[in-house]
PDB file of N, CA and C in Angstrom:
ATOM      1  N   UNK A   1     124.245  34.583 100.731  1.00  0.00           N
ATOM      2  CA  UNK A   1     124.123  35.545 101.810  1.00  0.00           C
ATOM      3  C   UNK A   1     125.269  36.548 101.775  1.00  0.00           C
ATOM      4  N   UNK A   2     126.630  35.897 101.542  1.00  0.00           N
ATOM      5  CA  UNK A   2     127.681  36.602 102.049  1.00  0.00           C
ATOM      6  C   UNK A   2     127.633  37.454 100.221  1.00  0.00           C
ATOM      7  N   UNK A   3     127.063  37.033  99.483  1.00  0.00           N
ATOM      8  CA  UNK A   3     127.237  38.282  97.760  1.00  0.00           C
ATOM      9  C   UNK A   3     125.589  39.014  98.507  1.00  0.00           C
ATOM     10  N   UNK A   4     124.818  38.963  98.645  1.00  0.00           N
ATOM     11  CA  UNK A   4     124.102  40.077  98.813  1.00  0.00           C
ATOM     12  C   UNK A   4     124.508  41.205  99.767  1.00  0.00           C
ATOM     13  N   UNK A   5     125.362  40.410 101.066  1.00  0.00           N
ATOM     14  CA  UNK A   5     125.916  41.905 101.601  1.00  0.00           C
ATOM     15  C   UNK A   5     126.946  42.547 100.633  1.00  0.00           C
ATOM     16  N   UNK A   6     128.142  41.786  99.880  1.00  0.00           N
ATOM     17  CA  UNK A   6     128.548  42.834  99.237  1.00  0.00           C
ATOM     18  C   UNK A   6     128.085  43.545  98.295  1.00  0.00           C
ATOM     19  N   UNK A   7     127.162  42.793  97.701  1.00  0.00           N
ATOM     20  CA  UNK A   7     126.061  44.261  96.772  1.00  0.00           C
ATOM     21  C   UNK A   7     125.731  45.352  97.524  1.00  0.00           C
ATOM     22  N   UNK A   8     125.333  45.054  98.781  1.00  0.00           N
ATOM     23  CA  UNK A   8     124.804  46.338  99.455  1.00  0.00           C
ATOM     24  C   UNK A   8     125.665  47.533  99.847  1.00  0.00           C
ATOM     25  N   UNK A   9     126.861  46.746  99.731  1.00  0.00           N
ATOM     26  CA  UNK A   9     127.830  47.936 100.752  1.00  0.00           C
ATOM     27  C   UNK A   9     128.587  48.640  98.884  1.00  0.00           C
ATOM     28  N   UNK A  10     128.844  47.510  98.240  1.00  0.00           N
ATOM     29  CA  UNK A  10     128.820  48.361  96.830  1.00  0.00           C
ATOM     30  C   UNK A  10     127.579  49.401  96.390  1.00  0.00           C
ATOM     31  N   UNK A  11     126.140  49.443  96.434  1.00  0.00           N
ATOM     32  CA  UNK A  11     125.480  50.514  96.135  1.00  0.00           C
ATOM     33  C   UNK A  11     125.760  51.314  97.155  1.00  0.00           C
ATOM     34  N   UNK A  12     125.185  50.782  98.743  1.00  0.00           N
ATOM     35  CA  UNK A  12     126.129  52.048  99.437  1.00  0.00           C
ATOM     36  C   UNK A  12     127.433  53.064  98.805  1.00  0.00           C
ATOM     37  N   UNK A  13     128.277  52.640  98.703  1.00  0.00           N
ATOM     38  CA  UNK A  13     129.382  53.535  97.956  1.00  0.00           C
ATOM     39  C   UNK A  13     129.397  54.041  96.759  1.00  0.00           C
ATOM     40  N   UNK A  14     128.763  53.235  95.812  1.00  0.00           N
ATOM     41  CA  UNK A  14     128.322  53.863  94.852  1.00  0.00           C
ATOM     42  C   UNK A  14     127.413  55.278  94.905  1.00  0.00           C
ATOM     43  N   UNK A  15     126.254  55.297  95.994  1.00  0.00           N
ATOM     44  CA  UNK A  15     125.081  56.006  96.345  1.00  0.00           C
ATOM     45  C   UNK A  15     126.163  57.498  96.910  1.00  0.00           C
ATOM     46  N   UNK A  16     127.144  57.108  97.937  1.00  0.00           N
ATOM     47  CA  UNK A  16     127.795  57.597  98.517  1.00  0.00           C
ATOM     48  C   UNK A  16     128.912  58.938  97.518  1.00  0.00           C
ATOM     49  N   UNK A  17     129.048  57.779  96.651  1.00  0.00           N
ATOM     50  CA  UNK A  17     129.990  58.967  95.432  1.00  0.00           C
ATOM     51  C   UNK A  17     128.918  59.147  94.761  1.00  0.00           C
ATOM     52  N   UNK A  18     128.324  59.624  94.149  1.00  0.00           N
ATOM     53  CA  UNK A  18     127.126  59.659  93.298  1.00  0.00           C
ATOM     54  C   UNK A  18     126.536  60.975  93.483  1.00  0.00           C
ATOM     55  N   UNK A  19     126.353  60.636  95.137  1.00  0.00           N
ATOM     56  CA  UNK A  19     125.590  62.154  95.850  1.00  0.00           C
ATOM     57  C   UNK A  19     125.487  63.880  95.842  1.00  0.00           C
ATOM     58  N   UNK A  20     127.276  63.074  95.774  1.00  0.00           N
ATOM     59  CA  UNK A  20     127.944  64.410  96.251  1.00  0.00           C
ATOM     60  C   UNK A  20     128.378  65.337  95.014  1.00  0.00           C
ATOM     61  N   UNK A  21     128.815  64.227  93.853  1.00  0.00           N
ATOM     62  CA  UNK A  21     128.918  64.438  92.526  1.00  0.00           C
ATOM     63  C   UNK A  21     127.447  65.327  91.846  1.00  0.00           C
ATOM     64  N   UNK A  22     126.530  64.710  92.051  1.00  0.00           N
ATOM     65  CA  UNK A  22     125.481  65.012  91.760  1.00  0.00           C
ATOM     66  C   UNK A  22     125.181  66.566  92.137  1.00  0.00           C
ATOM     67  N   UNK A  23     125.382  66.949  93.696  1.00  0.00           N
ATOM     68  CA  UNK A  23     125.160  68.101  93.940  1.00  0.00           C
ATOM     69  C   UNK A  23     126.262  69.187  93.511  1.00  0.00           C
ATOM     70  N   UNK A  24     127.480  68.638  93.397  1.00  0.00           N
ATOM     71  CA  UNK A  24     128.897  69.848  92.497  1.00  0.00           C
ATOM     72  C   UNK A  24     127.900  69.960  91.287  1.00  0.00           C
ATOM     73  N   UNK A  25     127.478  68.770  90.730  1.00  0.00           N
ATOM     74  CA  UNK A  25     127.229  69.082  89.061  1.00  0.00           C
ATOM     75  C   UNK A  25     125.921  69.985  89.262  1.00  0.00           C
ATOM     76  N   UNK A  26     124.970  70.395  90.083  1.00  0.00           N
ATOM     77  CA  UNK A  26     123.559  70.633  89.847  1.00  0.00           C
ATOM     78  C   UNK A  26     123.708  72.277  90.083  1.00  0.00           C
ATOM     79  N   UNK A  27     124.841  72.463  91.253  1.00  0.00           N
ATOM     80  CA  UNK A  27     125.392  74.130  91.495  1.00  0.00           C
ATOM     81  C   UNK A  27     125.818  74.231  90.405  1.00  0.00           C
ATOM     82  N   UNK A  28     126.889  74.021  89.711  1.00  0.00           N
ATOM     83  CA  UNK A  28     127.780  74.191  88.486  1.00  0.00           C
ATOM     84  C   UNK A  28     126.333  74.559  87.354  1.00  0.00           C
ATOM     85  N   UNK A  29     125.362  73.823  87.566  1.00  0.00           N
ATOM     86  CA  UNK A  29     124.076  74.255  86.013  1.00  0.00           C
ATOM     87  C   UNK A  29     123.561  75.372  86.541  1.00  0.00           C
ATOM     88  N   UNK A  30     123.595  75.397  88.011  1.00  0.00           N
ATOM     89  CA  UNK A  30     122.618  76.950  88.605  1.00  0.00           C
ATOM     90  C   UNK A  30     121.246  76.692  88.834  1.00  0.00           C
ATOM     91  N   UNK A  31     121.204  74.895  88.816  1.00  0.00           N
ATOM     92  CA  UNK A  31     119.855  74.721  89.635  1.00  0.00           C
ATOM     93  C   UNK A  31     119.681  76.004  90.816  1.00  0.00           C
ATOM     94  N   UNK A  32     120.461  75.777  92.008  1.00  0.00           N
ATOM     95  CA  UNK A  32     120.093  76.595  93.543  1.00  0.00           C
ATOM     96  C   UNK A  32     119.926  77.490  93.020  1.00  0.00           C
ATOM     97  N   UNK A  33     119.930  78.220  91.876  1.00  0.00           N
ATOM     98  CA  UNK A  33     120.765  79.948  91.592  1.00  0.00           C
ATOM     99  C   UNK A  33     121.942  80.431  91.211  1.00  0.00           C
ATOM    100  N   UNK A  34     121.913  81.381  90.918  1.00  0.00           N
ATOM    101  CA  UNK A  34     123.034  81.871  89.800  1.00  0.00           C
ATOM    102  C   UNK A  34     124.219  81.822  90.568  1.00  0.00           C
ATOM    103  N   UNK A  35     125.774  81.265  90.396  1.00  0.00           N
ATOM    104  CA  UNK A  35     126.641  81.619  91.230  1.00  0.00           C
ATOM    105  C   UNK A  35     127.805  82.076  90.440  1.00  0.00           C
ATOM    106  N   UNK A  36     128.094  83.053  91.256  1.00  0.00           N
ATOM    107  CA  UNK A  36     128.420  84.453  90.550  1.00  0.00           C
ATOM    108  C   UNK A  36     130.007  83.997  90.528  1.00  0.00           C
ATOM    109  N   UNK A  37     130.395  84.406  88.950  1.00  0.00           N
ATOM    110  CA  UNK A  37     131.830  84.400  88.652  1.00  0.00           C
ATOM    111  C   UNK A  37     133.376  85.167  89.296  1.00  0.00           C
ATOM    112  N   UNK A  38     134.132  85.118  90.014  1.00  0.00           N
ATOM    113  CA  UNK A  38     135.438  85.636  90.103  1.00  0.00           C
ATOM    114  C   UNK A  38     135.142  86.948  89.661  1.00  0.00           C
ATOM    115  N   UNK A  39     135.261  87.563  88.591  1.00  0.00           N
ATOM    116  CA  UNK A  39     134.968  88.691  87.753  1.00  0.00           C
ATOM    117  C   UNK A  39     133.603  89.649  88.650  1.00  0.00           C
ATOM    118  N   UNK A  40     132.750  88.868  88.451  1.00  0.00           N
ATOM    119  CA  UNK A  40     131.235  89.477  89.297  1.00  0.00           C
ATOM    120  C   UNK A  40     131.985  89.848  90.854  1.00  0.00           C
ATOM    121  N   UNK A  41     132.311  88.788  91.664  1.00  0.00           N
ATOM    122  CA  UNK A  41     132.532  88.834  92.510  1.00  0.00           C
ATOM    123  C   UNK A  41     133.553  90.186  93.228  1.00  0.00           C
ATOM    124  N   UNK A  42     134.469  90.254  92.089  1.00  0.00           N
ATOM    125  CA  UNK A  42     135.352  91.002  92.741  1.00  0.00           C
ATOM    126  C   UNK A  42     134.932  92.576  92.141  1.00  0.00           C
ATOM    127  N   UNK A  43     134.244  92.274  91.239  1.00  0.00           N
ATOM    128  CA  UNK A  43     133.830  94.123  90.545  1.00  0.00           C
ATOM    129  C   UNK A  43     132.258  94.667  91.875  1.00  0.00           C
ATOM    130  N   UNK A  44     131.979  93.776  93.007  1.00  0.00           N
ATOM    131  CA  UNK A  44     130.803  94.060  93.265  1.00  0.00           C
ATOM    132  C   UNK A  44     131.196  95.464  94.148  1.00  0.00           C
ATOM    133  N   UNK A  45     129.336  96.552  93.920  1.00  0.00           N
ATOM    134  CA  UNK A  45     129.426  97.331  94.385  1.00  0.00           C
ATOM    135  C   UNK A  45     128.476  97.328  95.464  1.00  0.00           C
ATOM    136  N   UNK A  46     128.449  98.129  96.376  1.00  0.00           N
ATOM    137  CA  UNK A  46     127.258  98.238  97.686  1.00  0.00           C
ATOM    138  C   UNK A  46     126.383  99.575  96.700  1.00  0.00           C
ATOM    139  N   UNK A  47     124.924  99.150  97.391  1.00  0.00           N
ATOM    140  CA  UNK A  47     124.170 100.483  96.707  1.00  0.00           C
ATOM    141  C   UNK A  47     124.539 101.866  97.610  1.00  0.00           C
ATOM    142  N   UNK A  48     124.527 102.736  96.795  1.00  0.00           N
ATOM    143  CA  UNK A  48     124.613 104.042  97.540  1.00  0.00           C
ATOM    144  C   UNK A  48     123.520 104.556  97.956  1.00  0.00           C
ATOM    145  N   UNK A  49     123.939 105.467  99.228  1.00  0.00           N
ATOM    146  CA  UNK A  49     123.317 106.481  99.791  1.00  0.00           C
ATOM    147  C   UNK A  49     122.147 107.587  98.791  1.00  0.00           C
ATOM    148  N   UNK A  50     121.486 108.365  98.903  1.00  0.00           N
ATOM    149  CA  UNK A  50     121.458 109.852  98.423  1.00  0.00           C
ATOM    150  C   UNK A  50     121.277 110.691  99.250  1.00  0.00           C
ATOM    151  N   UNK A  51     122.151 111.763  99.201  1.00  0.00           N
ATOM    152  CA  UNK A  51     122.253 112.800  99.843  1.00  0.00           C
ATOM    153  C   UNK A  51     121.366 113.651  99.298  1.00  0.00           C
ATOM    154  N   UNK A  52     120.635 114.173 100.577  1.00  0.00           N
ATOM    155  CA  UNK A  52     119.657 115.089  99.777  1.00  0.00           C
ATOM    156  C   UNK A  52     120.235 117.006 100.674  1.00  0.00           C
ATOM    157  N   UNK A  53     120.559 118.019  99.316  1.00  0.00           N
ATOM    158  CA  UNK A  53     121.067 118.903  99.957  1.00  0.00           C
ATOM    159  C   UNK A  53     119.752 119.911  99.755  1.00  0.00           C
ATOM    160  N   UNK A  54     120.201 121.344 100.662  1.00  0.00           N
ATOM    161  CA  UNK A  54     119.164 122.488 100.539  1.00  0.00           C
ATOM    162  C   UNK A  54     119.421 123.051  99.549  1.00  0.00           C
ATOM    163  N   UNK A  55     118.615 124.477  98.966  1.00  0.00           N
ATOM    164  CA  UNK A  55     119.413 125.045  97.406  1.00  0.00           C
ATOM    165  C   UNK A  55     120.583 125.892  97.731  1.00  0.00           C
ATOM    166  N   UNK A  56     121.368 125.727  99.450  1.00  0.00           N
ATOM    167  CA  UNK A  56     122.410 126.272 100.050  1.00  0.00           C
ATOM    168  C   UNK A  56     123.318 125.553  99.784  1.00  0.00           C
ATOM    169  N   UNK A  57     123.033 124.124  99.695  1.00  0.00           N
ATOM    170  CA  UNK A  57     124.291 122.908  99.773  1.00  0.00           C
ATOM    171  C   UNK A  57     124.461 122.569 101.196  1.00  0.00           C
ATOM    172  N   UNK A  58     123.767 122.932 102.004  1.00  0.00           N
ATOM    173  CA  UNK A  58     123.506 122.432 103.467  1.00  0.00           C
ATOM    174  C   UNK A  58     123.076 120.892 103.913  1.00  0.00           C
ATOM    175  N   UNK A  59     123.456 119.954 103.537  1.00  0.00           N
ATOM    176  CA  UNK A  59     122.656 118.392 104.153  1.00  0.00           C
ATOM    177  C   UNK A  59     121.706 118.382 104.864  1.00  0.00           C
ATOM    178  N   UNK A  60     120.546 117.917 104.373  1.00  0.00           N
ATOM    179  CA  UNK A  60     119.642 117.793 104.785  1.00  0.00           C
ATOM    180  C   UNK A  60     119.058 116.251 104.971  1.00  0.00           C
ATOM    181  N   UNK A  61     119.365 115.376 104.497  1.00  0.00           N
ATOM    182  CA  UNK A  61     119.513 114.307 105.556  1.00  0.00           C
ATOM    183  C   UNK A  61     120.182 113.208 104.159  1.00  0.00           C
ATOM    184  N   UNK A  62     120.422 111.840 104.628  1.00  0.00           N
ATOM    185  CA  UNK A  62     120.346 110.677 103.627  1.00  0.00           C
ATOM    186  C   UNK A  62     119.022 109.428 103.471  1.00  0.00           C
ATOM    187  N   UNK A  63     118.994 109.157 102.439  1.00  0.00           N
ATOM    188  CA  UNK A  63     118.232 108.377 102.380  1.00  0.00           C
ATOM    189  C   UNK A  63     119.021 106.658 101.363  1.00  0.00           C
ATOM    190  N   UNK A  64     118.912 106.240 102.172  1.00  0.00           N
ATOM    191  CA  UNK A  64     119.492 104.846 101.755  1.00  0.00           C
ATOM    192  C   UNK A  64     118.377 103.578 102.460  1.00  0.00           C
ATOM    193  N   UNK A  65     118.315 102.377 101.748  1.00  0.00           N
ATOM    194  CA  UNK A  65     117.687 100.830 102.310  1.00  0.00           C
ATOM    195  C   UNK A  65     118.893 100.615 103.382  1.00  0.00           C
ATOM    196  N   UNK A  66     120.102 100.462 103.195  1.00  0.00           N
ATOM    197  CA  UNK A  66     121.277  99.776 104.280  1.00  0.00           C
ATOM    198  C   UNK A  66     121.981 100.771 104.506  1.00  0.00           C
ATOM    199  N   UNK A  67     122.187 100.861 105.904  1.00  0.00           N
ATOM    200  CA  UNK A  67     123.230 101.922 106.604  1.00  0.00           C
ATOM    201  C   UNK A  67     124.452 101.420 106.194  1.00  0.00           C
ATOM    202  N   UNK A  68     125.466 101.132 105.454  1.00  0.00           N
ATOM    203  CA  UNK A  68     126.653 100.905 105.360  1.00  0.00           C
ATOM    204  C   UNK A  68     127.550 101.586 104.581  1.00  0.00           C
ATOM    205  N   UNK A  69     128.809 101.224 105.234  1.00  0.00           N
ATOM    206  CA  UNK A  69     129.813 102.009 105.081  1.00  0.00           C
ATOM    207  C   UNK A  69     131.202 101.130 104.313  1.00  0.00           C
ATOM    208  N   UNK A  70     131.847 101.284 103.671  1.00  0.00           N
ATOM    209  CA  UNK A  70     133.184 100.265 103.228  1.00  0.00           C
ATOM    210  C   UNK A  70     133.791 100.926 103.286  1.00  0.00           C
ATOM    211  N   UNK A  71     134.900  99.584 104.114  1.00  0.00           N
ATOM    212  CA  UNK A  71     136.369  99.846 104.839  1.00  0.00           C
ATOM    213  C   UNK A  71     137.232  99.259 103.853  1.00  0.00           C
ATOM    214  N   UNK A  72     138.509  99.643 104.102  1.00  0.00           N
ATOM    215  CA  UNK A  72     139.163  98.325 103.538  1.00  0.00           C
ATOM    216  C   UNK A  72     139.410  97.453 104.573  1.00  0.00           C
ATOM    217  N   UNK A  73     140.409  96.239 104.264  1.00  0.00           N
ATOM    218  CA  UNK A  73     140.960  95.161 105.122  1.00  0.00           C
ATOM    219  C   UNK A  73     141.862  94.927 106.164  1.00  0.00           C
ATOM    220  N   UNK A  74     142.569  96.529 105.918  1.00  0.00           N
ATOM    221  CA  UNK A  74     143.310  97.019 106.875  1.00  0.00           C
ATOM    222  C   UNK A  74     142.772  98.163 108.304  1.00  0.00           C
ATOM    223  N   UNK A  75     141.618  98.386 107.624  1.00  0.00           N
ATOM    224  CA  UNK A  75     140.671  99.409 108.794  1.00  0.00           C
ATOM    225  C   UNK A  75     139.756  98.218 109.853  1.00  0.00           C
ATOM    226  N   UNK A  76     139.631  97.022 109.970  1.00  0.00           N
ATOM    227  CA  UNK A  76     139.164  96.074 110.181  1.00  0.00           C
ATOM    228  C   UNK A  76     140.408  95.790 111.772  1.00  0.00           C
ATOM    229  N   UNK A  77     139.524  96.035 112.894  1.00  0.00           N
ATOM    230  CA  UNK A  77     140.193  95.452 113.934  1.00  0.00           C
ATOM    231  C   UNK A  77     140.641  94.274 114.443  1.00  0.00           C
ATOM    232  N   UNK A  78     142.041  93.915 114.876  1.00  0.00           N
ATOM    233  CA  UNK A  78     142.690  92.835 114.989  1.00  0.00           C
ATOM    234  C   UNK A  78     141.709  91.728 115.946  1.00  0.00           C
ATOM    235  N   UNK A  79     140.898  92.441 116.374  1.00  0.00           N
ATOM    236  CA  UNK A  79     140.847  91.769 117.929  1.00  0.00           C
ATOM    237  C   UNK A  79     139.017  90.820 117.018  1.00  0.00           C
ATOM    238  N   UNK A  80     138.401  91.390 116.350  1.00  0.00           N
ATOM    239  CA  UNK A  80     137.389  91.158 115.264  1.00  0.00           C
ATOM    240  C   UNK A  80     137.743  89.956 114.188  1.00  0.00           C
ATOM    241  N   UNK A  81     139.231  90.034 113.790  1.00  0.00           N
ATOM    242  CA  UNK A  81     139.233  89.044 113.131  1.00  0.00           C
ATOM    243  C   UNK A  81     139.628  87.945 113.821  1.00  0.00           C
ATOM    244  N   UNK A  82     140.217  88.106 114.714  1.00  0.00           N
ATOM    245  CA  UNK A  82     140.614  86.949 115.913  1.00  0.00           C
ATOM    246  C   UNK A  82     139.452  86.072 116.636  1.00  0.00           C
ATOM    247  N   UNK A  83     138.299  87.086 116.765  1.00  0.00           N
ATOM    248  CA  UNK A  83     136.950  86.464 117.480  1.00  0.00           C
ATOM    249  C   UNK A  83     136.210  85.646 116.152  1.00  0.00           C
ATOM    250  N   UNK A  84     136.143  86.436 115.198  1.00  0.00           N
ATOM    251  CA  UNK A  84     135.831  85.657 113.876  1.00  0.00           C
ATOM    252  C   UNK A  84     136.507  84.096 113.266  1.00  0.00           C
ATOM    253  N   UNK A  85     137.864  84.261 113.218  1.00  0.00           N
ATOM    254  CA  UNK A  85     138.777  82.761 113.474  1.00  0.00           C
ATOM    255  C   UNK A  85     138.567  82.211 114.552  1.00  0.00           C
ATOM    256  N   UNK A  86     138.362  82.546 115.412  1.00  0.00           N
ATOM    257  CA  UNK A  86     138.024  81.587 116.986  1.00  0.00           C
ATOM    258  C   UNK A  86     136.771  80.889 116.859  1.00  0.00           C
ATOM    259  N   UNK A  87     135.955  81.527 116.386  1.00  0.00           N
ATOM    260  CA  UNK A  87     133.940  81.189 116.371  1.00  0.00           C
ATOM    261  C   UNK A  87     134.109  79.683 114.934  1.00  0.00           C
ATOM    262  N   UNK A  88     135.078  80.687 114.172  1.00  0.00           N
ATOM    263  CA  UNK A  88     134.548  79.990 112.940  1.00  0.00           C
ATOM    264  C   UNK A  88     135.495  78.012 112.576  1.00  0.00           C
ATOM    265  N   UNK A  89     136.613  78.805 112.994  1.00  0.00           N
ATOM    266  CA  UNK A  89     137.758  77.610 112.435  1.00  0.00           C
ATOM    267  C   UNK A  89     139.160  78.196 113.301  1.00  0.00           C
ATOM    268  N   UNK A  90     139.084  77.614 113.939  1.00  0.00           N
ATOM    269  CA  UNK A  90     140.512  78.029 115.214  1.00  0.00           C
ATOM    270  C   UNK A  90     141.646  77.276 114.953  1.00  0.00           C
ATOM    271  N   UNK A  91     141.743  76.700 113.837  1.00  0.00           N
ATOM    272  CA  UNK A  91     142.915  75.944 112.733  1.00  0.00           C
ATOM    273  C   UNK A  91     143.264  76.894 111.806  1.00  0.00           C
ATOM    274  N   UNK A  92     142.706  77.779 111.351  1.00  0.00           N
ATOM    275  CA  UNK A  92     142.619  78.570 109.727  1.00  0.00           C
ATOM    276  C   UNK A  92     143.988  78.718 110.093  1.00  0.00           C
ATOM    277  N   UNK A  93     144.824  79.419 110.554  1.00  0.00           N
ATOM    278  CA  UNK A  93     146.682  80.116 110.595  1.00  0.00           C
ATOM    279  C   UNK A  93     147.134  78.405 110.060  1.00  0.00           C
ATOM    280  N   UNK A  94     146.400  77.675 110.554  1.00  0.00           N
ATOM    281  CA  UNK A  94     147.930  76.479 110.171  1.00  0.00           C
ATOM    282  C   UNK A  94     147.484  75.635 108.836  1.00  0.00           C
ATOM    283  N   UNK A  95     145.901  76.054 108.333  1.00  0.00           N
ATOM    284  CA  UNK A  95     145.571  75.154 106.962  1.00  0.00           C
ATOM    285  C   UNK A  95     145.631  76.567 105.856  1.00  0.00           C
ATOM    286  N   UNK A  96     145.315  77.356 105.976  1.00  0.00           N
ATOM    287  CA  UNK A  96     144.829  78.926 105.074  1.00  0.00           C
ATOM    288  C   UNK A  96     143.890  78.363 104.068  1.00  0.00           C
ATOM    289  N   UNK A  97     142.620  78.138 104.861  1.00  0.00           N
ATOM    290  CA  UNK A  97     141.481  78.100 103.615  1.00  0.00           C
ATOM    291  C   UNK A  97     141.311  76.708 103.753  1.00  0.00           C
ATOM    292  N   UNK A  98     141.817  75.731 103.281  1.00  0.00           N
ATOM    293  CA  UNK A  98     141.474  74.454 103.194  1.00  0.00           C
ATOM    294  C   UNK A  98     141.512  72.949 104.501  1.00  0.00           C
ATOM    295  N   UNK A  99     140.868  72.769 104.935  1.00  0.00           N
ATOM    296  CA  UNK A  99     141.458  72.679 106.524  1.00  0.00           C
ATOM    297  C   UNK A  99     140.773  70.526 105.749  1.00  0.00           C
ATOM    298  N   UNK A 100     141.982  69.891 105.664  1.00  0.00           N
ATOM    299  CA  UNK A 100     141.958  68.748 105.310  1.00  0.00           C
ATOM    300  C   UNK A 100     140.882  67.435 106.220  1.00  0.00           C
ATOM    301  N   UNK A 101     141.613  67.505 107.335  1.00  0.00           N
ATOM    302  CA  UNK A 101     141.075  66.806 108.582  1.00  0.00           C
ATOM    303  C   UNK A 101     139.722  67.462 108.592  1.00  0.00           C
ATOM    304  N   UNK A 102     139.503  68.492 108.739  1.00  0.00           N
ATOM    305  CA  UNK A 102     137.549  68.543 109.167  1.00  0.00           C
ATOM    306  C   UNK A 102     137.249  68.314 107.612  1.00  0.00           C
ATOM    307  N   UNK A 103     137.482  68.281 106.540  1.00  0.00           N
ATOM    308  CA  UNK A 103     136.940  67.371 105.136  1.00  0.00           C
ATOM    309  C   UNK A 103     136.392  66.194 105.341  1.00  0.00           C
ATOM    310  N   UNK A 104     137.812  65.607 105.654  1.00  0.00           N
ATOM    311  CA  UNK A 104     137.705  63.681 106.258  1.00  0.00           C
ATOM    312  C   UNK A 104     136.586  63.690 107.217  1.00  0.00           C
ATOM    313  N   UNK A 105     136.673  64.641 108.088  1.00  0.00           N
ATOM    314  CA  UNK A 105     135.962  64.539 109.294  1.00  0.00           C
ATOM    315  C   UNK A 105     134.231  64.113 108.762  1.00  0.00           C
ATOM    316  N   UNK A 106     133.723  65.589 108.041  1.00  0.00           N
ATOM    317  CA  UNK A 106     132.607  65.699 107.337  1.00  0.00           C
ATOM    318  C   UNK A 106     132.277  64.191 106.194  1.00  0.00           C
ATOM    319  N   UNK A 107     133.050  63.974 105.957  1.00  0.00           N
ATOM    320  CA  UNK A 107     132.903  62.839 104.907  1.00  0.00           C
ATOM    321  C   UNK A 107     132.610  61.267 105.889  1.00  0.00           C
ATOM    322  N   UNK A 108     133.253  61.444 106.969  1.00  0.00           N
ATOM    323  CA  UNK A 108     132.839  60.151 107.352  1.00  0.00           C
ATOM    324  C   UNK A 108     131.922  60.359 108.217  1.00  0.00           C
TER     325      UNK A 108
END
């Protein structure tokens, strides 16, 4: 009785590391989809606008799919990134990025 529970709680843990391994390794092949390299990431561009002018050079309107505009990181209001750290992770100032305890947390 008492070796079949510890078989169980051994595949449990086994099952347990296995899982998680399994899903790093299946992103890493690009099962979900392609995930884009450092390099990709940081060369990315937004599509542009077209401006369409008169044969004056007068604007006559734009035509774009997404209204957007890029800022940099410094045009970005204080009070925006504060509501953003509050919503998201109201620890980030004291871990930067890696927040240990909600890991553990998630894991158990």
């Amino acid at each position: 009785m008492l070796k079949n529970h510890w078989k169980k709680i051994v595949v449990i843990f086994l099952v347990m590391l296995l899982l998680p391994l399994l899903l790093v390794f299946s992103v890493y092949l690009g099962i979900f989809g392609h995930l884009q390299t450092t390099k990709e990431l940081l060369n990315y561009k937004n599509a542009n606008e077209t401006t369409v002018l008169s044969s004056e050079g007068v604007l006559i309107g734009n035509i774009f799919s997404q209204n957007r505009t890029n800022i940099s990181f410094s045009q970005i209001p204080l009070n925006l990134i504060n509501a953003l750290v509050a919503t998201e992770d109201s620890r980030f100032f004291e871990h930067k990025g890696i927040d240990s305890r909600s890991l553990f947390r998630v894991l158990f």
